[in-house]
Protein backbone atom coordinates (compact mmCIF):
# COMPACT_ATOMS: atom_id res chain seq x y z
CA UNK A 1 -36.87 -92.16 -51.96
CA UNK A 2 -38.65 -89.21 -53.51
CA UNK A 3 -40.31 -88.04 -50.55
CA UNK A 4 -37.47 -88.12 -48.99
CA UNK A 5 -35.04 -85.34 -51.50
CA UNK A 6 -38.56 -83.74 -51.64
CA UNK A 7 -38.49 -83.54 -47.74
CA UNK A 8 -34.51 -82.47 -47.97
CA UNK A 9 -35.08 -80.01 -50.92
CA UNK A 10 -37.69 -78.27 -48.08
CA UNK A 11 -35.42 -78.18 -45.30
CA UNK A 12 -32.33 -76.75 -46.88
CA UNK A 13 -34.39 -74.17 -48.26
CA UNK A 14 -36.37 -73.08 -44.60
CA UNK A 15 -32.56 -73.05 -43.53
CA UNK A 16 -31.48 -70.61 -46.27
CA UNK A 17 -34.37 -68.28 -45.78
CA UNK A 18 -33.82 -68.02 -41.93
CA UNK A 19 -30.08 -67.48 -42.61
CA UNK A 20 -31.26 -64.50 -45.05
CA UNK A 21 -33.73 -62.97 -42.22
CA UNK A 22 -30.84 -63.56 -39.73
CA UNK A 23 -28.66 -61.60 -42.04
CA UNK A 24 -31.00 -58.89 -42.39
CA UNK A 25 -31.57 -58.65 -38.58
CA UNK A 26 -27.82 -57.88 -38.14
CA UNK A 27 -27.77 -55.84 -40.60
CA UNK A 28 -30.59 -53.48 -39.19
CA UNK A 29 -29.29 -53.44 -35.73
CA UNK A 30 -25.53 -52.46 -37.32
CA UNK A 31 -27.48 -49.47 -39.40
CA UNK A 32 -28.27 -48.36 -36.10
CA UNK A 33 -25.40 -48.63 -33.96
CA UNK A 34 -23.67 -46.82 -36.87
CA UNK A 35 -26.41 -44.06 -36.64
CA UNK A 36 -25.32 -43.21 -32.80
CA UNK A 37 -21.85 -42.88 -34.09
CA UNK A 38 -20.89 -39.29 -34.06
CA UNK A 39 -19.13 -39.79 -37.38
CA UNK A 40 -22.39 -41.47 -39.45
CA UNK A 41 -24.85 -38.90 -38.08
CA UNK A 42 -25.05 -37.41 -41.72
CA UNK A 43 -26.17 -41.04 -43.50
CA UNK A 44 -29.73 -40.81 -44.32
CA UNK A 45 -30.50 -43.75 -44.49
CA UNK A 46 -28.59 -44.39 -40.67
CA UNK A 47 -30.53 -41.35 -39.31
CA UNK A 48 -34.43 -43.02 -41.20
CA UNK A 49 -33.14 -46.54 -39.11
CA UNK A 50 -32.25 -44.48 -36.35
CA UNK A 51 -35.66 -42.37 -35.56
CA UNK A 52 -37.77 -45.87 -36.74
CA UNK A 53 -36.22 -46.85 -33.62
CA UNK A 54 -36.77 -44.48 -31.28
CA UNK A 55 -40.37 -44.20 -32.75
CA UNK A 56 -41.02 -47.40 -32.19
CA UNK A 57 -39.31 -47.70 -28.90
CA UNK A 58 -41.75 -44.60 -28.02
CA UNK A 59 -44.59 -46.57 -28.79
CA UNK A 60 -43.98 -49.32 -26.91
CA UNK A 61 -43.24 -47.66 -23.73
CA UNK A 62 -46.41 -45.85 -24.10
CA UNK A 63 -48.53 -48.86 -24.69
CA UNK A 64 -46.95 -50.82 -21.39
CA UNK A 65 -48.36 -47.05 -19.19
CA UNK A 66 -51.22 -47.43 -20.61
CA UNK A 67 -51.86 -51.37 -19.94
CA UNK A 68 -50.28 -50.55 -16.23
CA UNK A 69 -52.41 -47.61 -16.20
CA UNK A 70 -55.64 -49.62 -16.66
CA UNK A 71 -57.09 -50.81 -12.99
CA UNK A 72 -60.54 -49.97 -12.25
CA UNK A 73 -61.65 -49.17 -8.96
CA UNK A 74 -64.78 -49.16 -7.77
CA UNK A 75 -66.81 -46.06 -5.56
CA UNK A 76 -68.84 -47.71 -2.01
CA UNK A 77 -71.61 -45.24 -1.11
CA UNK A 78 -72.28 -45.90 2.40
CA UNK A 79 -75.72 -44.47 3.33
CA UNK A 80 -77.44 -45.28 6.80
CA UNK A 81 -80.15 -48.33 7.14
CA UNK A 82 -82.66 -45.67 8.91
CA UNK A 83 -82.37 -42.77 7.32
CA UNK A 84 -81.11 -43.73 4.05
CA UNK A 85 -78.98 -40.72 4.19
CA UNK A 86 -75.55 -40.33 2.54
CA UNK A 87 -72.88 -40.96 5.28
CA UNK A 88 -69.94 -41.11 3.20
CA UNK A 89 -68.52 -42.16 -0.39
CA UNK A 90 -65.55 -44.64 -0.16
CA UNK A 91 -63.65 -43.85 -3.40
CA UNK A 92 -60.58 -46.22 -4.93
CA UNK A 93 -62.03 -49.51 -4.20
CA UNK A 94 -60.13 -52.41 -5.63
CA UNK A 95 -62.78 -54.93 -6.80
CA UNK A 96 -60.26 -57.55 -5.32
CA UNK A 97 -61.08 -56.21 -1.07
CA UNK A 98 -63.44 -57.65 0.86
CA UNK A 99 -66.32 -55.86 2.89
CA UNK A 100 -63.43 -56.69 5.99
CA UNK A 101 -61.45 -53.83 4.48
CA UNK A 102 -64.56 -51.47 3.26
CA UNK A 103 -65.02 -51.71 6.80
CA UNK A 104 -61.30 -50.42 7.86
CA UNK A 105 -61.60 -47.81 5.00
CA UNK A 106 -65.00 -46.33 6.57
CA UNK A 107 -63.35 -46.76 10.03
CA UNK A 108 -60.85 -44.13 8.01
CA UNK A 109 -63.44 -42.23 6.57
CA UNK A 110 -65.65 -42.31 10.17
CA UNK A 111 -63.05 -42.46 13.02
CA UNK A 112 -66.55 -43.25 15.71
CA UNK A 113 -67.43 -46.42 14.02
CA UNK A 114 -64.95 -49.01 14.65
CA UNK A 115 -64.98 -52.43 12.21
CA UNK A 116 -66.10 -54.76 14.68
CA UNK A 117 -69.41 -52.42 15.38
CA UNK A 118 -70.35 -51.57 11.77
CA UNK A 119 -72.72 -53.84 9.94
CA UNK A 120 -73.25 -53.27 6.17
CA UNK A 121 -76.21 -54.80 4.03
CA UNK A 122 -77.01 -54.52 0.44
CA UNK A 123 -80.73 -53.65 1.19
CA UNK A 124 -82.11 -51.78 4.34
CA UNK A 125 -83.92 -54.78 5.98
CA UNK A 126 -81.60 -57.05 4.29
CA UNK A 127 -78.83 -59.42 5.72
CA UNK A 128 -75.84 -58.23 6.95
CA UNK A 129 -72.98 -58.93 4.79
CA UNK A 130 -70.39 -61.17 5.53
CA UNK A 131 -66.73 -59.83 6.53
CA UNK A 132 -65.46 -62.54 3.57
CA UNK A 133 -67.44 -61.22 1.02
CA UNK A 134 -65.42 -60.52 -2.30
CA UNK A 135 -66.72 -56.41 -3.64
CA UNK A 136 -66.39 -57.77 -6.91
CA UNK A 137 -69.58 -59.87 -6.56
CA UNK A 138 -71.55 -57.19 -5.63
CA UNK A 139 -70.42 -54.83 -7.83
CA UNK A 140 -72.85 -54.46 -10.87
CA UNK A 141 -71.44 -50.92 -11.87
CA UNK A 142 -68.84 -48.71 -10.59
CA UNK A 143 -70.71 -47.52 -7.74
CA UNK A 144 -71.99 -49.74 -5.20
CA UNK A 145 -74.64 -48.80 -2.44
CA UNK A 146 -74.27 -49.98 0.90
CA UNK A 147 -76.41 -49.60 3.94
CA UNK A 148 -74.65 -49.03 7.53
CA UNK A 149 -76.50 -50.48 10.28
CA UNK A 150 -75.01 -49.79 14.25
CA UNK A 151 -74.05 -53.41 15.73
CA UNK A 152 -73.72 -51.66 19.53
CA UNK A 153 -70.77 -52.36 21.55
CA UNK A 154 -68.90 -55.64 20.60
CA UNK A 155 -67.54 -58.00 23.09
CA UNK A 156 -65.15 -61.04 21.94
CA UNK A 157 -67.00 -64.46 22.17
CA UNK A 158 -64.26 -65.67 24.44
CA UNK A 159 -65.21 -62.99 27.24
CA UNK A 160 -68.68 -63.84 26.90
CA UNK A 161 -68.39 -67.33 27.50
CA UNK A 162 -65.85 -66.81 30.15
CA UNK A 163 -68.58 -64.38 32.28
CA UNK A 164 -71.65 -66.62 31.68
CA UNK A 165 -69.74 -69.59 32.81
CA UNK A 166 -67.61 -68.30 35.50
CA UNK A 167 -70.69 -66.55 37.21
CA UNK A 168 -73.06 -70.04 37.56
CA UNK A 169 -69.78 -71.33 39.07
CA UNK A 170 -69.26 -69.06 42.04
CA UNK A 171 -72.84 -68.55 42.49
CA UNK A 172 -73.30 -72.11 43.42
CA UNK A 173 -70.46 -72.11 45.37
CA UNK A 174 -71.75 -69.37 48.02
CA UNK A 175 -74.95 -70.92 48.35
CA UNK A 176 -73.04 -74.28 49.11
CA UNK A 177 -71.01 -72.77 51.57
CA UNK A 178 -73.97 -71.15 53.01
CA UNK A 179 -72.71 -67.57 53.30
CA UNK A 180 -74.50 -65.33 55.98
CA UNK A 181 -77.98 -64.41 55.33
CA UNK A 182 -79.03 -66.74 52.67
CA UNK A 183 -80.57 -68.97 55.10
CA UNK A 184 -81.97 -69.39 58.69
CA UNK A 185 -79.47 -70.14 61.23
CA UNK A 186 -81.78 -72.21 63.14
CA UNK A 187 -82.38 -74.05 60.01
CA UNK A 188 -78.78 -74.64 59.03
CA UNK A 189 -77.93 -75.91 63.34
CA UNK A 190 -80.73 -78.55 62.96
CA UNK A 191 -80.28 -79.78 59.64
CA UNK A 192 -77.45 -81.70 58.31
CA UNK A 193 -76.70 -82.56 54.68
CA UNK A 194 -77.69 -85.01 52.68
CA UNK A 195 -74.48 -86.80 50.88
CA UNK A 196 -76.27 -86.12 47.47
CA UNK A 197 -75.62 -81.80 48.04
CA UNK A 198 -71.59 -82.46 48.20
CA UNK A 199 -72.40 -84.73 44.67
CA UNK A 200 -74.35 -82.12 43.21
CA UNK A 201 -72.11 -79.52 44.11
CA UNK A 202 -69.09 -81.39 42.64
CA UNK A 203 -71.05 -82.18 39.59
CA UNK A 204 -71.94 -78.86 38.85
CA UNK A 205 -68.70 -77.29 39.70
CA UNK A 206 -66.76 -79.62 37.20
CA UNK A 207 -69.42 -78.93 34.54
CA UNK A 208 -68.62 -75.37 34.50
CA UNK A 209 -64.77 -75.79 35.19
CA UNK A 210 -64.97 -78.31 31.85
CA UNK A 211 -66.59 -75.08 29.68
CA UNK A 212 -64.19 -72.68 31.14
CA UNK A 213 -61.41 -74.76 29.83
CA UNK A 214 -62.72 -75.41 26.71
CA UNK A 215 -62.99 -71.74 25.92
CA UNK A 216 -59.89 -71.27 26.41
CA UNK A 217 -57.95 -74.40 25.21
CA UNK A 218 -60.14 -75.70 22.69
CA UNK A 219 -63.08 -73.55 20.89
CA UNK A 220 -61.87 -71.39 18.13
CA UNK A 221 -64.53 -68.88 17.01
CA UNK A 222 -64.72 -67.61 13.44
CA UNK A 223 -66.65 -64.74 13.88
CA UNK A 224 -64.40 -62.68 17.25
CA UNK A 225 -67.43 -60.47 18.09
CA UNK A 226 -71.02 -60.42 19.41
CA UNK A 227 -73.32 -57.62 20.89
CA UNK A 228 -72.68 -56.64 24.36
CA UNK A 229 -76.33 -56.58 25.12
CA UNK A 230 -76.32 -60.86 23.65
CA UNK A 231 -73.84 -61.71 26.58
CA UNK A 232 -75.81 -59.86 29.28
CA UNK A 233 -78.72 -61.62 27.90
CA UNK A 234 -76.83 -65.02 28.23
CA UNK A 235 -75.63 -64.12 31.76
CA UNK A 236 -79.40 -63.42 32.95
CA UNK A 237 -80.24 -66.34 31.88
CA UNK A 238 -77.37 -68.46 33.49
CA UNK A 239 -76.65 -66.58 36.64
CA UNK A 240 -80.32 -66.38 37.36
CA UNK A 241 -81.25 -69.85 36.94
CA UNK A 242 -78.02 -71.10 38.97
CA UNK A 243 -79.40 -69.21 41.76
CA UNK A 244 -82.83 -70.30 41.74
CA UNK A 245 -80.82 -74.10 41.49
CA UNK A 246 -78.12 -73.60 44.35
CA UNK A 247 -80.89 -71.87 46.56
CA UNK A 248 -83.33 -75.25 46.42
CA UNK A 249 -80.47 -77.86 46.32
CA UNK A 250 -78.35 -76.27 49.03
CA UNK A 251 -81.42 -75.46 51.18
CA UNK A 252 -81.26 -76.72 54.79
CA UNK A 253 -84.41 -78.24 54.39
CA UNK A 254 -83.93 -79.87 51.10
CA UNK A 255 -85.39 -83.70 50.30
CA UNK A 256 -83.26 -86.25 48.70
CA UNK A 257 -84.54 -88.01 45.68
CA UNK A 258 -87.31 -90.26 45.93
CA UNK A 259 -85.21 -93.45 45.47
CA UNK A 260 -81.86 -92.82 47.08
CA UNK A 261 -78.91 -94.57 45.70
CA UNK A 262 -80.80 -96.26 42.97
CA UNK A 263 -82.01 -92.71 41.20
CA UNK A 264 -78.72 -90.89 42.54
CA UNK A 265 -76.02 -93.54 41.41
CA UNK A 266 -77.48 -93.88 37.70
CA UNK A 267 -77.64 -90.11 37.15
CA UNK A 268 -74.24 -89.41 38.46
CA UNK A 269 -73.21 -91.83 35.77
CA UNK A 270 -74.98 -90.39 32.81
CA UNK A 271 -73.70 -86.63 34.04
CA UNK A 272 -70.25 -88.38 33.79
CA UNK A 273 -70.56 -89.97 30.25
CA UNK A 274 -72.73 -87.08 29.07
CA UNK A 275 -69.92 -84.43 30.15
CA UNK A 276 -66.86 -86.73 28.28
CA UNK A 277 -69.10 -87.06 25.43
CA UNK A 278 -69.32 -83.17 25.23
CA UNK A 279 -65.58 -82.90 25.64
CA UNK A 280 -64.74 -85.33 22.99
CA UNK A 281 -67.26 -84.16 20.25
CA UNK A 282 -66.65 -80.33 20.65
CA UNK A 283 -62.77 -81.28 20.02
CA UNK A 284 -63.59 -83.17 16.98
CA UNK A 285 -65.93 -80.53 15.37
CA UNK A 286 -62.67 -78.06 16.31
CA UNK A 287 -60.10 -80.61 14.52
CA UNK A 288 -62.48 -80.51 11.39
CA UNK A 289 -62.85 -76.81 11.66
CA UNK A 290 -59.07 -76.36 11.01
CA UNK A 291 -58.47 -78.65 8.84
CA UNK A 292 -60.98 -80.18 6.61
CA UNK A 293 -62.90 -78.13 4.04
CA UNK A 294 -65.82 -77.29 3.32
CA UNK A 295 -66.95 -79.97 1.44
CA UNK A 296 -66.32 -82.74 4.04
CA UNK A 297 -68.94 -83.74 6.93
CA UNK A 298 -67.89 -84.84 9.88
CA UNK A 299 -67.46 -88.27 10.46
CA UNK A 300 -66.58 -91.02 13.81
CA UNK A 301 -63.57 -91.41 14.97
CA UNK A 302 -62.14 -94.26 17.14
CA UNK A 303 -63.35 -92.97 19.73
CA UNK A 304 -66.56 -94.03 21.05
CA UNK A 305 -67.97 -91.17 21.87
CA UNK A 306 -67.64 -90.02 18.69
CA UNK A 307 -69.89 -92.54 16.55
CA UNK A 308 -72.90 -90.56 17.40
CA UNK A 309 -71.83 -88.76 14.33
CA UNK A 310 -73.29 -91.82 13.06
CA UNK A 311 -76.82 -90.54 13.57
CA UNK A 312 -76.83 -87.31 14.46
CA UNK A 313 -75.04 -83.69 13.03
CA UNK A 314 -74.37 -82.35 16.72
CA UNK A 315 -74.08 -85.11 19.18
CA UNK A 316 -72.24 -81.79 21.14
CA UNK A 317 -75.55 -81.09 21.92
CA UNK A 318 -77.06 -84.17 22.61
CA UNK A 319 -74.70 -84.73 25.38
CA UNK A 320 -75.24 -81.12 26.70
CA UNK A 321 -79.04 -82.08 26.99
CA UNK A 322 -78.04 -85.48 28.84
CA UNK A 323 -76.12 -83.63 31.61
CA UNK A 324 -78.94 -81.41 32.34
CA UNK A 325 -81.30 -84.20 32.02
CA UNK A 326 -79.08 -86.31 34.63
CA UNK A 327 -78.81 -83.63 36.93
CA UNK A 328 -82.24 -82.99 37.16
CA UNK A 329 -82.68 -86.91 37.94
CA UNK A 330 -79.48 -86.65 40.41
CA UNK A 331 -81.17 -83.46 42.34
CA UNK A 332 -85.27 -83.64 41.61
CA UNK A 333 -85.78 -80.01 41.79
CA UNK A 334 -87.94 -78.03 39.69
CA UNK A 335 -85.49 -75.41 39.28
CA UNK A 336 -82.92 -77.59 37.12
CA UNK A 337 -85.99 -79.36 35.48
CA UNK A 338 -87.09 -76.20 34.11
CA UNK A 339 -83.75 -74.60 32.94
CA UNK A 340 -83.02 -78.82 31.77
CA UNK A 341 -85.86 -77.55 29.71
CA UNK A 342 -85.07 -74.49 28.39
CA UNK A 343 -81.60 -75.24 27.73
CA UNK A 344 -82.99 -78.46 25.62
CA UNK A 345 -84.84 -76.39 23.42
CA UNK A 346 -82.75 -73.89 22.56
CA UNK A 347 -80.23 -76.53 21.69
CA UNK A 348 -82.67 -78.09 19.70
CA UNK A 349 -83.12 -75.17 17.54
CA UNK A 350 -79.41 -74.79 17.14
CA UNK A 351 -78.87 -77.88 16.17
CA UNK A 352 -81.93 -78.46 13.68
CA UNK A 353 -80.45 -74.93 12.11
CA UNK A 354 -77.08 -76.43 11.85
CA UNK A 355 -78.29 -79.90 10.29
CA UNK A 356 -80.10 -77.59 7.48
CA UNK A 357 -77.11 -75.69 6.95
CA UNK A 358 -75.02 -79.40 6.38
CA UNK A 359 -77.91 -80.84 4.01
CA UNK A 360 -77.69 -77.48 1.77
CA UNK A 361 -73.93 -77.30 1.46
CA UNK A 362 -72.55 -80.82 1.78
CA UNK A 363 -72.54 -83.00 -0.90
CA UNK A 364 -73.82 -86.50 -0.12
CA UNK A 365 -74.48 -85.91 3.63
CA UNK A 366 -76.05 -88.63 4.97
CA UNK A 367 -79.78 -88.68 5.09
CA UNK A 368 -80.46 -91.25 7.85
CA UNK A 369 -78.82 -89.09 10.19
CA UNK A 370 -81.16 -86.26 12.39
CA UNK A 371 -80.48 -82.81 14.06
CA UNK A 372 -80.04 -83.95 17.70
CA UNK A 373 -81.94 -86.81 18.80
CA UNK A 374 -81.07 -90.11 16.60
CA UNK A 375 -84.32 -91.70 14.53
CA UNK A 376 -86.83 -88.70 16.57
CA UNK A 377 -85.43 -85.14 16.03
């Protein structure tokens, strides 16, 4: 019962002390409403309330400039990789852009090098930098040194894809149709064809159609640009090898397989399963792409040619291997052997680079399961 009118006692009292600062409150802002009044402009004590006001107003205006007033930018000293000479200082640099928009800015600054062609590095034999890369985690003063290094002309990856696949397709094709001059005529009269030149034709043709399509319908590429001097690389190496390939294969004195049906038949097959397999893994890696993060693996779907994610991190590749291996079975040339072989290994170092990239930033990625080939590689 005591605590209780002690309790009371408290409360009335916090009540009567707000009502008093309440009181005063009014009676403050009324000493200065009276102050404005033409008529009370000669109270003292109105015009003391009156310029504590303003005074204080003052202050607080100034103190909200000078809190807006406070961003700090950062200066980007672009010099060149080579030389190490001073091409140009980048000044107002929020610490918030990316090296994407240094880039645009020193496209401002340097009208002849376009973003896509400029490469910038923190050292001059260093990496390049990535276009996602936040300034602010570079930035260990207010001036940051970067190093420009010339990328060269810059093609899209879709347009590179789309030449080094649509070349290998018409190539073939003219050597199937045996245009004039790429053989003996009295060859081609005395010679017919073997039924396993129409499979390999078809074969190949729907290989290339199936990567054509893909570019376009289902591969979405992160990074839009590549050298132009990569994609002639990458269309030397297709174009020439298709030629060497259609030349033997569509030759009019070309030799079937040592086995016939039994060796053609089989290989035909694998091509078949091996070319689905591709299909349906590259669409699941692009599925994952968009919408998973980074911190999820890829796993098997329903489909079955999926659960070689069981064992492997690119069964894309594995397939691609198997269709080159199956054609060179289907055709037994040494042409395809050999680019079968080249091809395989530099999937195989793709795909070992990609399966250290998953260990190092995955958590918990499986450790039973290899680059490319399942229990070998």
């Amino acid at each position: 019962m005591l605590d209780n009118c002690l309790l009371l006692t408290i409360c009335s009292g916090a009540v009567k002390l707000s009502r008093k600062r309440m009181h005063a409150l009014h009676k403050g802002r009324a000493a200065v409403e009276e102050a404005m009044l033409p008529g009370k402009q000669s109270e003292p004590k109105s015009f003391l309330s009156l310029s504590q006001f303003l005074l204080t107003s003052g202050q607080v205006g100034q103190c909200a400039i000078q809190k807006h007033s406070k961003i700090s930018y950062v200066e980007v000293e672009i010099l060149d990789a080579h030389t190490k000479k001073q091409i140009c200082v980048l000044e107002k640099i929020l610490p918030s852009f990316t090296i994407a928009d240094v880039k645009h800015k020193f496209h401002k600054a340097c009208p002849q090098w376009y973003p896509s062609r400029v490469g910038l590095q923190l050292e001059c034999s260093g990496p390049l930098l990535k276009e996602s890369k936040v300034i602010k985690t570079l930035a260990v003063s207010s001036i940051i040194t970067l190093y420009f290094r010339d990328l060269g002309t810059q093609i899209s990856w879709t347009t590179v894809f789309l030449t080094e696949y649509t070349g290998p397709l018409l190539i073939y094709l003219l050597f199937y149709f045996r245009l004039p001059n790429l053989y003996d005529m009295e060859d081609i009269n005395h010679c017919s064809r073997h039924p396993v030149v129409h499979l390999a034709c078809a074969c190949h043709s729907l290989h290339y159609i199936k990567q054509i399509l893909e570019t376009l319908f289902v591969h979405s590429f992160s990074n839009g640009n590549t050298a132009l001097k990569k994609m002639l690389q990458g269309c030397a190496f297709y174009w020439g090898f298709t030629t060497w390939m259609a030349y033997y294969i569509n030759h009019p004195l070309y030799t079937p397989p040592s086995f016939g049906n039994r060796q053609i038949v089989p290989a035909m097959f694998c091509f078949l399963v091996c070319g689905a397999g591709n299909y349906f893994t590259n669409c699941v890696l692009v599925q994952v792409h968009k919408t998973s993060t980074k911190t999820h693996f890829v796993r098997p779907t329903y489909n079955p040619f999926t659960w070689l994610f069981k064992l492997v991190s690119c069964p894309n590749y594995t397939y691609e291997m198997g269709v080159w291996i199956s054609f060179t079975v289907m055709t037994q040339t040494l042409p395809v052997a050999v680019f079968a072989l080249m091809v395989s290994l530099q999937l195989i170092i793709w795909a070992q680079r990609k399966h250290c990239k998953y260990q190092k930033d995955l958590k918990n990625y499986p450790s039973y399961r290899t680059a490319m080939i399942p229990f070998i590689l």
